[in-house]
C-alpha atoms as a PDB file:
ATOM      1  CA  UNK A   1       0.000   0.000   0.000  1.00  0.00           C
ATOM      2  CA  UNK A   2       2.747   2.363   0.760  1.00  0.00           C
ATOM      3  CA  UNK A   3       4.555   1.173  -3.067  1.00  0.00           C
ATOM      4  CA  UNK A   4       4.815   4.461  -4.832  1.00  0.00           C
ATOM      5  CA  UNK A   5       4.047   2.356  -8.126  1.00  0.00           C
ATOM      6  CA  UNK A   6       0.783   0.847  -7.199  1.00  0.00           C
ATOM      7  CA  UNK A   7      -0.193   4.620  -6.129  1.00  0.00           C
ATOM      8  CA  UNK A   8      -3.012   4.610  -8.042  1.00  0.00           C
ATOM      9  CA  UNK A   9      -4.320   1.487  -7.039  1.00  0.00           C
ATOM     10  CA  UNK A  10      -5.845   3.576  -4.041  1.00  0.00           C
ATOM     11  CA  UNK A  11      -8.048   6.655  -3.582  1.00  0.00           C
ATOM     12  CA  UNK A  12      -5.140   9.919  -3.784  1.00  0.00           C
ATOM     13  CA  UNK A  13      -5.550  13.272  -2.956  1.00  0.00           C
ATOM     14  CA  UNK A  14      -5.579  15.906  -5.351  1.00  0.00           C
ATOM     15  CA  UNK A  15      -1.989  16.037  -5.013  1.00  0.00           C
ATOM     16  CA  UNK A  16      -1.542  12.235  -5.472  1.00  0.00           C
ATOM     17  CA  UNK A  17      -0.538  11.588  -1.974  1.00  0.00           C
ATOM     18  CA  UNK A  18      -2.650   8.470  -1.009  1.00  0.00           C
ATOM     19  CA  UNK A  19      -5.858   9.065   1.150  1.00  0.00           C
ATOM     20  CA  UNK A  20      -5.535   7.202   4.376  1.00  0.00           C
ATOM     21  CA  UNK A  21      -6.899   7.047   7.905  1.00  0.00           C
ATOM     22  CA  UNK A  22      -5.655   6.218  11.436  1.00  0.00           C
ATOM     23  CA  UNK A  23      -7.623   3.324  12.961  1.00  0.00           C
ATOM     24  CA  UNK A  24      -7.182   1.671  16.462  1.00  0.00           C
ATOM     25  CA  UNK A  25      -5.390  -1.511  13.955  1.00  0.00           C
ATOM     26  CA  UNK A  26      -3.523   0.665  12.204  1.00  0.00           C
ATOM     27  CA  UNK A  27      -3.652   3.078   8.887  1.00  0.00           C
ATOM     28  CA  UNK A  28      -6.634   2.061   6.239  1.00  0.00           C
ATOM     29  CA  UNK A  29      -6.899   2.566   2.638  1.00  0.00           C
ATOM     30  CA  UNK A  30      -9.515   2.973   0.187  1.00  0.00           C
ATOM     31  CA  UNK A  31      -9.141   0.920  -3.311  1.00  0.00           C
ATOM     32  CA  UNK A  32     -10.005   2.626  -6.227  1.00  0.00           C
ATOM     33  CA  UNK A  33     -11.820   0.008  -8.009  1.00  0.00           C
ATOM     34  CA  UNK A  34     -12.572   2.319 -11.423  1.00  0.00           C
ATOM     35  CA  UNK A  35      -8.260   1.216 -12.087  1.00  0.00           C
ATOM     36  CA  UNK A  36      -9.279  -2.267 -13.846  1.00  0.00           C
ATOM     37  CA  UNK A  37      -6.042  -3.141 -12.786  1.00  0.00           C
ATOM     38  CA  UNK A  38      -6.386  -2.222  -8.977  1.00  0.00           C
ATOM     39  CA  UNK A  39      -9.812  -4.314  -8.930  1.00  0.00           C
ATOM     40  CA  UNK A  40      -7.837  -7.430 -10.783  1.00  0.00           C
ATOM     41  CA  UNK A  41      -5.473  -7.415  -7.851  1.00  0.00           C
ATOM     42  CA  UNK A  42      -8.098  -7.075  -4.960  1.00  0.00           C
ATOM     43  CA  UNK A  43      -9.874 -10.077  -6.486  1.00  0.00           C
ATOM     44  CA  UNK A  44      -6.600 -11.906  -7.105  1.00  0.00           C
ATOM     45  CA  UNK A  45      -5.112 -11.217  -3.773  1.00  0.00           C
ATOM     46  CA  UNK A  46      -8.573 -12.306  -1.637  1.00  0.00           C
ATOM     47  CA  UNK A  47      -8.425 -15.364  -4.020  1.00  0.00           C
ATOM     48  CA  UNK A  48      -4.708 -16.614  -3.659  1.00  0.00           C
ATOM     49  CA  UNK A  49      -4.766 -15.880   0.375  1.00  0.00           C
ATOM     50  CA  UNK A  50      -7.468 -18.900   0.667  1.00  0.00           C
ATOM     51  CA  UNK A  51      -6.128 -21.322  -2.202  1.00  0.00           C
ATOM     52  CA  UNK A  52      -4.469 -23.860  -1.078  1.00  0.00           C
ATOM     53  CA  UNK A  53      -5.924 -23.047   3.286  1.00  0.00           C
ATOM     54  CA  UNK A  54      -7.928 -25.100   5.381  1.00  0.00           C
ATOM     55  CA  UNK A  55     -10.186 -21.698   5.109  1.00  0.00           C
ATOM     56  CA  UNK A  56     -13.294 -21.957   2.841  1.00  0.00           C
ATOM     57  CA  UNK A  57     -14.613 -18.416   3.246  1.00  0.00           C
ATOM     58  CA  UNK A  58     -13.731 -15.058   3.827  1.00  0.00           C
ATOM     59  CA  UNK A  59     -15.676 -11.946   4.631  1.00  0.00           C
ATOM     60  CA  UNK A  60     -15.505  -8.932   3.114  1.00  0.00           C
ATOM     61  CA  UNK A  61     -16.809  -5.383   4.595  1.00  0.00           C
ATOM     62  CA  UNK A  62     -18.333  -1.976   2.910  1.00  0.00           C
ATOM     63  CA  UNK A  63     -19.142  -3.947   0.064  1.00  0.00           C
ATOM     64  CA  UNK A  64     -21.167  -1.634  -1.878  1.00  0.00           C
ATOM     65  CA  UNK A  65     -18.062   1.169  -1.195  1.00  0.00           C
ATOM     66  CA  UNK A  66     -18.496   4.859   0.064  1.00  0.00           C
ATOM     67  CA  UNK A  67     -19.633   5.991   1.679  1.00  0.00           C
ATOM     68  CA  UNK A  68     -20.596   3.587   3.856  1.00  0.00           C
ATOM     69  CA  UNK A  69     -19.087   4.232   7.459  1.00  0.00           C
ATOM     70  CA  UNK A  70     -16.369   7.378   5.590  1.00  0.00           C
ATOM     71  CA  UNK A  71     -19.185   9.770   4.871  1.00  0.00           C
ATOM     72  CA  UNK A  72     -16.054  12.542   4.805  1.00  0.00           C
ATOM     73  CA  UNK A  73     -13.713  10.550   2.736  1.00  0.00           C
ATOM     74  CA  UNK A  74     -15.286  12.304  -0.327  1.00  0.00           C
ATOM     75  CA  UNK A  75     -15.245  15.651   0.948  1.00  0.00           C
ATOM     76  CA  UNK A  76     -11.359  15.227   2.094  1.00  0.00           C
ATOM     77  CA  UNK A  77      -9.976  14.148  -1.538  1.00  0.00           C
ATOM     78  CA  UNK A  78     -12.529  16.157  -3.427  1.00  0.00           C
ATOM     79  CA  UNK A  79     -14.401  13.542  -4.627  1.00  0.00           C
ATOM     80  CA  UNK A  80     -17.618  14.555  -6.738  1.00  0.00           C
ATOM     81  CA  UNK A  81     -21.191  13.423  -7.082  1.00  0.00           C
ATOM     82  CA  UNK A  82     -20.097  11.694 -10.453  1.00  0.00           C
ATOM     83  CA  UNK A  83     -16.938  10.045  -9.763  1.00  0.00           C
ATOM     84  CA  UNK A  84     -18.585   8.512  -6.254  1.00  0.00           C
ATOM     85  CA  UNK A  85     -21.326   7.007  -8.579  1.00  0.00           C
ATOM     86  CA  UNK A  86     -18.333   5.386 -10.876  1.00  0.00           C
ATOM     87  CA  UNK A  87     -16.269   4.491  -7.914  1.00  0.00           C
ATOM     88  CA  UNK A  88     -20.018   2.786  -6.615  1.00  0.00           C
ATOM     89  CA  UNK A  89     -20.567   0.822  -9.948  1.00  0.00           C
ATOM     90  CA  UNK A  90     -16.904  -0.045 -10.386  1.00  0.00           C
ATOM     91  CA  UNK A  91     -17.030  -1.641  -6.521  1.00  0.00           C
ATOM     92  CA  UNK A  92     -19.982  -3.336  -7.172  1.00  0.00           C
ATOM     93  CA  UNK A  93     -18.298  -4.966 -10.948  1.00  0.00           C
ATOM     94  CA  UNK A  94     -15.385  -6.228  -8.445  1.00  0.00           C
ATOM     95  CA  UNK A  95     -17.238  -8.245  -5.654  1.00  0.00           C
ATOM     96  CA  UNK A  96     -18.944  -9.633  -8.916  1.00  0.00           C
ATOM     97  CA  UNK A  97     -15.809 -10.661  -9.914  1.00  0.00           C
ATOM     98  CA  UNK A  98     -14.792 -11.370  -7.016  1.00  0.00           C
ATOM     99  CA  UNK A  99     -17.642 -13.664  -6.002  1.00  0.00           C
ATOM    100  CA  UNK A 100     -16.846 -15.544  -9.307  1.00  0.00           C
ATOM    101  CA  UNK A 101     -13.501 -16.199  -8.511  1.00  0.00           C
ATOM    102  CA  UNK A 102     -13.972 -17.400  -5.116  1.00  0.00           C
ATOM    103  CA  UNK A 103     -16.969 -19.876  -6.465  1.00  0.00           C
ATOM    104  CA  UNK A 104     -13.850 -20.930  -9.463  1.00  0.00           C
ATOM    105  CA  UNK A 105     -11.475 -21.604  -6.610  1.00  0.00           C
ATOM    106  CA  UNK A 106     -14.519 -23.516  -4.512  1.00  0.00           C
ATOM    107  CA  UNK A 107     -14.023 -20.958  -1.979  1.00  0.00           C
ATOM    108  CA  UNK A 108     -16.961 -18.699  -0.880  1.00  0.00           C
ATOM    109  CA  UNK A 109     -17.418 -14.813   0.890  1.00  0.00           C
ATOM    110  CA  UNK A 110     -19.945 -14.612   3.362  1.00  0.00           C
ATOM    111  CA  UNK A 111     -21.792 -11.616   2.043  1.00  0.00           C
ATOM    112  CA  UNK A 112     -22.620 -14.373  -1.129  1.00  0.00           C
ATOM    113  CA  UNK A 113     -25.097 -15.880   1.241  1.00  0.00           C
ATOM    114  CA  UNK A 114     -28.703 -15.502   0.901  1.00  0.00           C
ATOM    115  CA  UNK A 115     -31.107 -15.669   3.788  1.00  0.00           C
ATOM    116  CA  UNK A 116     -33.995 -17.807   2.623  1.00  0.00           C
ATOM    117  CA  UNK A 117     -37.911 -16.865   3.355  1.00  0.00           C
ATOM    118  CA  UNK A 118     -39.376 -18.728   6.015  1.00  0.00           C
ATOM    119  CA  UNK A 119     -40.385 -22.175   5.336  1.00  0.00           C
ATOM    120  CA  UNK A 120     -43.509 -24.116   6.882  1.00  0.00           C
ATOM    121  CA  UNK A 121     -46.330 -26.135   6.105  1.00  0.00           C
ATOM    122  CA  UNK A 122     -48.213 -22.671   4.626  1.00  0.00           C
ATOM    123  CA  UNK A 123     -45.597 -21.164   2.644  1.00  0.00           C
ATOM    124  CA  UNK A 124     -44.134 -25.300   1.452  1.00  0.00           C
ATOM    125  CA  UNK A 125     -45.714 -25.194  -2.281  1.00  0.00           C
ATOM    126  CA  UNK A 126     -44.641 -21.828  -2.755  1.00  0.00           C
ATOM    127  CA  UNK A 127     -41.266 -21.854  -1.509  1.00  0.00           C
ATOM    128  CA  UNK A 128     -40.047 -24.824  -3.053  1.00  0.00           C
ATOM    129  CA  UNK A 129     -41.087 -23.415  -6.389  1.00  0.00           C
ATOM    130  CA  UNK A 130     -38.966 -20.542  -5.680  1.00  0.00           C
ATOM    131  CA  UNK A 131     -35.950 -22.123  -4.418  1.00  0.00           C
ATOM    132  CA  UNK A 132     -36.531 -25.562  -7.003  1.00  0.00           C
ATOM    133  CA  UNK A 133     -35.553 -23.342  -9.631  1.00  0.00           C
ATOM    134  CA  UNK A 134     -32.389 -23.805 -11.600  1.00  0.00           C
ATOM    135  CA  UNK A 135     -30.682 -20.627 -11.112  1.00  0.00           C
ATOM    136  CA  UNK A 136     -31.160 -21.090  -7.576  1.00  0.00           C
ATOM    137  CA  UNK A 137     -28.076 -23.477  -7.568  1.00  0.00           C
ATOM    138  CA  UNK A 138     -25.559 -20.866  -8.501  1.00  0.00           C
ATOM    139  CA  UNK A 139     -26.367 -19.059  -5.268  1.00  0.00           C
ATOM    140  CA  UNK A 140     -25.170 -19.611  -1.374  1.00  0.00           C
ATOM    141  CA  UNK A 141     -27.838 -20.448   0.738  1.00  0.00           C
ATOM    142  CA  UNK A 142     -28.687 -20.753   4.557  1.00  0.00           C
ATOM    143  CA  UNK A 143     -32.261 -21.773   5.440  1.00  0.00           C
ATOM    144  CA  UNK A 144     -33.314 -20.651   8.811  1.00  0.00           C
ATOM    145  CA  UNK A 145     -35.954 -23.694   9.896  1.00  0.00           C
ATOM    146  CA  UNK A 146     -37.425 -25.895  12.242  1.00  0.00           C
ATOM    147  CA  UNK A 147     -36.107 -29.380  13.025  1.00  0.00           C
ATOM    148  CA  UNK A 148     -38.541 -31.497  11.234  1.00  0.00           C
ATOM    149  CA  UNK A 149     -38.330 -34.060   8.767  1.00  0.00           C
ATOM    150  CA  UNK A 150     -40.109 -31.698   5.843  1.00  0.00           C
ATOM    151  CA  UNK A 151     -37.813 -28.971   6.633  1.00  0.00           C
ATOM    152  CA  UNK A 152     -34.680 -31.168   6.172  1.00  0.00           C
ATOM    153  CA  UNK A 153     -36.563 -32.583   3.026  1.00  0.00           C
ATOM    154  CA  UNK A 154     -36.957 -29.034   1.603  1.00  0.00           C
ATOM    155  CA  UNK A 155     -33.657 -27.821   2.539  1.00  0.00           C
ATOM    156  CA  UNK A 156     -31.831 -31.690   0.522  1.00  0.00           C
ATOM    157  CA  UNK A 157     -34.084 -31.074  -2.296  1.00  0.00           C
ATOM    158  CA  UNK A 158     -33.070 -27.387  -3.165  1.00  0.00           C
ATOM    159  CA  UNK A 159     -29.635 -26.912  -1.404  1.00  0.00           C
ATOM    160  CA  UNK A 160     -27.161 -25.334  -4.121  1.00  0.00           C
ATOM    161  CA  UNK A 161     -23.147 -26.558  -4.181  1.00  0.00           C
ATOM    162  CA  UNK A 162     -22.876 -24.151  -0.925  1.00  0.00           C
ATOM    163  CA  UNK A 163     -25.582 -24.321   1.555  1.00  0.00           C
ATOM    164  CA  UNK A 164     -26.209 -24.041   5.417  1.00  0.00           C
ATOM    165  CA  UNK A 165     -29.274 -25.094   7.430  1.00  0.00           C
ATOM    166  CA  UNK A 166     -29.767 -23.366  10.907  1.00  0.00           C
ATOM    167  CA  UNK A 167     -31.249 -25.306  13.356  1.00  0.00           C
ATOM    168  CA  UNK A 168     -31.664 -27.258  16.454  1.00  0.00           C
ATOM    169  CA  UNK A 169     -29.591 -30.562  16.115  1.00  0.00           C
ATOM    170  CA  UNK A 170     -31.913 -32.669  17.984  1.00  0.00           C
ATOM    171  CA  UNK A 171     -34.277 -34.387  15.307  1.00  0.00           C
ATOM    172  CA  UNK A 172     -33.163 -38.129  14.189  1.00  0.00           C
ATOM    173  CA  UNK A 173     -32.997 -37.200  10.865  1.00  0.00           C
ATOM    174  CA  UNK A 174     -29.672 -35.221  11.373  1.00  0.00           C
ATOM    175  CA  UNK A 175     -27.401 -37.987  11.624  1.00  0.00           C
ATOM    176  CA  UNK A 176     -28.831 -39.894   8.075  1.00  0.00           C
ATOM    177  CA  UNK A 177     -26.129 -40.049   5.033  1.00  0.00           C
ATOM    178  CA  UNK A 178     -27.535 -38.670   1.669  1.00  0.00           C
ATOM    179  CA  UNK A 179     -24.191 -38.807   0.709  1.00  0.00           C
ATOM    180  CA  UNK A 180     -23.827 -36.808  -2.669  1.00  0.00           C
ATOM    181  CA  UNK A 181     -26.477 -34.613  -4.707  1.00  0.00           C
ATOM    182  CA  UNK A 182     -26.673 -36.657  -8.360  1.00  0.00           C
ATOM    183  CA  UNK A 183     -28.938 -34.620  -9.793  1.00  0.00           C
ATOM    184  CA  UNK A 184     -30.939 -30.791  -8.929  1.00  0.00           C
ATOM    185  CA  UNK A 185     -34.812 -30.518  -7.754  1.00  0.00           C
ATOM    186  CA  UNK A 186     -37.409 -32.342  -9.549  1.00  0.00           C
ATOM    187  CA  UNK A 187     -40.936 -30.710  -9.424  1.00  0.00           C
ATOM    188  CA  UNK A 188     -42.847 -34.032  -9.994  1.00  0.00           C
ATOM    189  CA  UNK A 189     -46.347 -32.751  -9.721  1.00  0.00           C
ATOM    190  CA  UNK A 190     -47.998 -30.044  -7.778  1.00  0.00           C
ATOM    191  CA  UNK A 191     -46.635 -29.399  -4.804  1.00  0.00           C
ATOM    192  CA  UNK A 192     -44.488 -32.710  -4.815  1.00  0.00           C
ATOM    193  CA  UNK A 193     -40.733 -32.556  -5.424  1.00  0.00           C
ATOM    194  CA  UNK A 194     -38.096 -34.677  -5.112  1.00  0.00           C
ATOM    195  CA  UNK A 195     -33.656 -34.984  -5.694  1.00  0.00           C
ATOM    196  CA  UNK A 196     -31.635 -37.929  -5.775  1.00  0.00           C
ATOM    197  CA  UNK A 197     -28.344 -38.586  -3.767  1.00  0.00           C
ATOM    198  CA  UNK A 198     -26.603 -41.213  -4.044  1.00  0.00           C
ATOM    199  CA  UNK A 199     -27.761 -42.853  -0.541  1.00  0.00           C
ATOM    200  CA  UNK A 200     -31.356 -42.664  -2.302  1.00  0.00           C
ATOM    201  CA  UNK A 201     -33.749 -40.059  -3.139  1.00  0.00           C
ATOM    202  CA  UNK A 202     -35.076 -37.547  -0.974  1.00  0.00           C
ATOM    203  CA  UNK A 203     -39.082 -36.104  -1.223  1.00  0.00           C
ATOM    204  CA  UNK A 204     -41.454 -33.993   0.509  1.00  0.00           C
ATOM    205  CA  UNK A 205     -45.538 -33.588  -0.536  1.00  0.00           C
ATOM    206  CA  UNK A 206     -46.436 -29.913   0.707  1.00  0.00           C
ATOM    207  CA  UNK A 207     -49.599 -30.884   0.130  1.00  0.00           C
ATOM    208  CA  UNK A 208     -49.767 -33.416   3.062  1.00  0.00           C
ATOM    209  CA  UNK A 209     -46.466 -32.063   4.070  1.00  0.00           C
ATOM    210  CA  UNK A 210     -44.716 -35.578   4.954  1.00  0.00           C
ATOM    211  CA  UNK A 211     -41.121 -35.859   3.308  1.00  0.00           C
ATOM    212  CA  UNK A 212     -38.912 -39.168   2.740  1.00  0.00           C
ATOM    213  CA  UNK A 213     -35.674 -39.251   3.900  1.00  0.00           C
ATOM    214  CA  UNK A 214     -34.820 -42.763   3.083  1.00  0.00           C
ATOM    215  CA  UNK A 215     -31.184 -42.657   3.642  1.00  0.00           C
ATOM    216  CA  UNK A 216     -29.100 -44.414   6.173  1.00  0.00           C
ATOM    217  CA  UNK A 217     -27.915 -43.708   9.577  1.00  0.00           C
ATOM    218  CA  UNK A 218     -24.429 -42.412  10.794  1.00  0.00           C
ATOM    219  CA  UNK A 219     -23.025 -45.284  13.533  1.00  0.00           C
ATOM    220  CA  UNK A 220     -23.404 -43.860  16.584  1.00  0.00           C
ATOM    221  CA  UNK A 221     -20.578 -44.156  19.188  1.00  0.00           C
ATOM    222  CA  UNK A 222     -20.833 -46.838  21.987  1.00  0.00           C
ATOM    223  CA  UNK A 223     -21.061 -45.420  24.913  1.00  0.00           C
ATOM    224  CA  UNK A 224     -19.476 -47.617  28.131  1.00  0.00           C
ATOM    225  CA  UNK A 225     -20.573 -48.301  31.342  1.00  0.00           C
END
């Protein structure tokens, strides 16, 4: 950051000093995304710091840029109305890039995650049509549920490559196997919908909402006397 070269890599002052602040961790900087180049390294460099780590995600703050906690920043380094809206749109064009790197590199940021709607017997029909849907799979899910059997169902059938289910870990049907996803969400009439893994094939009738999670247990540990 302090590399005279990479200079404008990095919101400047007028003068082409680099803009910086004083923070309790240190000194921060602001990227100037509009430099193609600049936004190639930020997704690069976020990129090659998990490849090859026991780390599958990173997080990444102020993603939609200023001024978002540095209301002054613009005011300090001049900054007008029209070159904050192309700094905006050029931030946004690098998490985009970014996002699609870290998917490439089956790595993940957790701002990618989308909260699903709630899911119960009286929304089952219609969410599962929203979240059966093909282009579904290309996002990062976590489903916020109940413990049951349909919820698990719902959450097998639809899950995309990168998917979390929050709940309590007390139903039986957390410790079956489905082992892997062979296929995406089949809508096989109305409000019935099924996947196949390769432990069998899991289903769930919204319209009775009963689900069938025919896949084997995990072995439970012994426990001694």
């Amino acid at each position: 950051m302090d590399d005279p070269t990479k200079a404008d890599f990095f919101l400047q002052y007028p003068n082409g000093t680099i803009y910086s602040e004083d923070i309790v961790f240190g000194r921060q900087w602001f990227w100037n995304h509009t430099n193609e180049q600049a936004s190639d390294y930020f997704v690069s460099s976020l990129v090659e710091s998990l490849r090859g780590s026991e780390t599958d995600c990173t997080f990444t703050d102020d993603t939609r840029g200023l001024p978002a906690e540095h209301p002054a920043v613009m005011a300090r380094i001049g900054m007008g109305p029209a070159q904050l809206s192309a700094l905006q749109r050029a931030t946004a064009r690098s998490y985009d890039k970014l996002m699609a790197a870290l998917a490439a590199a089956g790595k993940w940021d957790w701002q990618a995650f989308k909260t699903t709607a709630p899911f119960s017997a009286k929304t089952c029909a219609s969410w599962m049509d929203t979240y059966c849907a093909p282009e579904r799979q290309k996002d990062m899910m976590i489903m916020s549920s109940g413990a049951d059997n349909a919820s698990i169902a719902a959450f097998l059938i639809t899950r995309p490559p990168v998917g979390f289910m929050g709940a309590r870990a007390d139903a039986a049907a957390w410790s079956l196997q489905p082992g892997e996803p062979k296929g995406t969400c089949t809508k096989e009439a109305a409000g019935r919908y099924s996947r196949q893994w390769s432990n069998g094939v899991a289903r769930l009738d919204c319209r009775a909402f009963t689900s069938e999670l025919p896949f084997p247990a995990a072995a439970q540990p012994a426990v001694g006397k």
